[in-house]
Protein backbone atom coordinates (compact mmCIF):
# COMPACT_ATOMS: atom_id res chain seq x y z
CA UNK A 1 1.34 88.56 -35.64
CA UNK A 2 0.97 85.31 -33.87
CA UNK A 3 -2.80 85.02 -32.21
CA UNK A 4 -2.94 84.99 -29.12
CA UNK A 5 -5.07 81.55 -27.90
CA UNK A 6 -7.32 81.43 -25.19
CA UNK A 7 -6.40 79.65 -22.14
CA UNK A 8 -5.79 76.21 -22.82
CA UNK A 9 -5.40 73.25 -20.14
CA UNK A 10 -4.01 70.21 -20.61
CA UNK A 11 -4.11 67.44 -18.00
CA UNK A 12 -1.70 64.31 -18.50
CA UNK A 13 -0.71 61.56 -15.70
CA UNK A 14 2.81 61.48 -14.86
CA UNK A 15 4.97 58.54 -13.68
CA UNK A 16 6.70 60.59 -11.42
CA UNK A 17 7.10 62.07 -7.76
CA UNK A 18 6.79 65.33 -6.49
CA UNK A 19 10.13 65.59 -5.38
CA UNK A 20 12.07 64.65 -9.22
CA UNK A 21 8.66 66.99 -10.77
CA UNK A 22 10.21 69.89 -8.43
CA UNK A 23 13.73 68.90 -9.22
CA UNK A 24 13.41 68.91 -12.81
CA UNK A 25 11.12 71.55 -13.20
CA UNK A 26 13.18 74.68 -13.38
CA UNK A 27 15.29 73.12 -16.68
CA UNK A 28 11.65 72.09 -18.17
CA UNK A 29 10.33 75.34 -18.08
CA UNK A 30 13.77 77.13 -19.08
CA UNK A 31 13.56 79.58 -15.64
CA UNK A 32 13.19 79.14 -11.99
CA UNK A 33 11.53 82.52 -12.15
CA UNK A 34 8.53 80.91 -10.92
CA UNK A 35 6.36 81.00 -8.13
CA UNK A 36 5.69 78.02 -5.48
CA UNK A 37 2.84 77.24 -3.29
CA UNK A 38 2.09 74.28 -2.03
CA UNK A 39 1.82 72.28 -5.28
CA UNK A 40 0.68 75.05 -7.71
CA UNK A 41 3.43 76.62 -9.30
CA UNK A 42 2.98 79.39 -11.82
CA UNK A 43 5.66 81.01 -13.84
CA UNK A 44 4.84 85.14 -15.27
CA UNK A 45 6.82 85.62 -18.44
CA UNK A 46 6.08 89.10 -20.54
CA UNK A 47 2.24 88.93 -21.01
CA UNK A 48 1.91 84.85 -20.22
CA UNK A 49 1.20 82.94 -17.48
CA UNK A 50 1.46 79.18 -16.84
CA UNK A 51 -0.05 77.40 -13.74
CA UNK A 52 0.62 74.15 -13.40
CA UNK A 53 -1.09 72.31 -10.55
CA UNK A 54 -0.11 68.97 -9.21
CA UNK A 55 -2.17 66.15 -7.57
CA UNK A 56 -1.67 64.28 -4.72
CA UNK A 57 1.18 62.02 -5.48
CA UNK A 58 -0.13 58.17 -5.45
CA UNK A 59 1.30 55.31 -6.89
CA UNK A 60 0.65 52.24 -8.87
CA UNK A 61 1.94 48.75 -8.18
CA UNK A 62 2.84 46.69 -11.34
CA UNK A 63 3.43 42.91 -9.71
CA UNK A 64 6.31 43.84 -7.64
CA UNK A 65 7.24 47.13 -8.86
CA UNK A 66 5.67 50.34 -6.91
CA UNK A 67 5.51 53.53 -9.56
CA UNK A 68 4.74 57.20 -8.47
CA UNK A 69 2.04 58.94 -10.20
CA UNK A 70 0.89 62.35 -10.67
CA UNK A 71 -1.92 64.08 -12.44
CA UNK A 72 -0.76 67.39 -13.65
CA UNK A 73 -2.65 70.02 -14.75
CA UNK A 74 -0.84 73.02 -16.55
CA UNK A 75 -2.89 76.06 -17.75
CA UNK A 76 -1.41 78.36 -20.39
CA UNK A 77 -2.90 81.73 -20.12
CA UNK A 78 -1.76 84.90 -23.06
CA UNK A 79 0.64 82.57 -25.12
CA UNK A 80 0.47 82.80 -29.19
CA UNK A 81 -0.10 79.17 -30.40
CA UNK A 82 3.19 78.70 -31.76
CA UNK A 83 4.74 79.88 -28.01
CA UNK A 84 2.36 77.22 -26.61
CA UNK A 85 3.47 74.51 -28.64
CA UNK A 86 7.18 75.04 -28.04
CA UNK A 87 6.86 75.71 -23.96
CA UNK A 88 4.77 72.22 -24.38
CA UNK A 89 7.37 70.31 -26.05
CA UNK A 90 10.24 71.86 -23.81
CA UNK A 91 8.10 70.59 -20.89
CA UNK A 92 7.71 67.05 -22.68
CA UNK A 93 11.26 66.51 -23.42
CA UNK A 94 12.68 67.21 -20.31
CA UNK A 95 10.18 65.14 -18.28
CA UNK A 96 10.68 62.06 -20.76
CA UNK A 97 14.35 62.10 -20.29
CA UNK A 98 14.03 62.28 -16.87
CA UNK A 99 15.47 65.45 -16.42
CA UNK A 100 17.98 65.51 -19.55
């Protein structure tokens, strides 16, 4: 058996707007079985639950250049550690490549 970890949150600050987060969100999390409001978003799988809440988008000017940012917050509730890990580094790799 795989134990089960208490909820964990993880915060990290994306370079990215709310529109591509929403756009590639559904291939990051492997499902579009999830549930929308506003920007809170929280996808029920078996016994799990992940929330992930998003800031308000700002941005951050680099000379000329104008850059989208958003703090995200995603909350992993009932996953074994190994489940975490791998919904984590789904959610990394898809976001780094821009949407793969």
């Amino acid at each position: 058996w795989l134990a089960v970890s208490e909820d964990v949150t993880i915060k990290k600050e994306m370079g990215i707007s709310h529109q591509d987060f929403f756009r590639i969100l559904p291939r990051a999390l492997g499902s579009s079985e999830f549930e929308q409001a506003g920007n809170t978003v929280v996808l029920k799988q078996d016994n799990r639950q992940l929330t992930i809440k998003l800031s308000k988008e700002s941005q951050r000017r680099i000379a000329a250049m104008v850059v989208p940012v958003t703090n995200v917050t995603l909350t992993f509730s009932g996953y074994a550690t190994e489940d975490l890990q791998m919904a984590l580094d789904r959610f990394d790799q898809y976001f780094r490549k821009g949407g793969g």
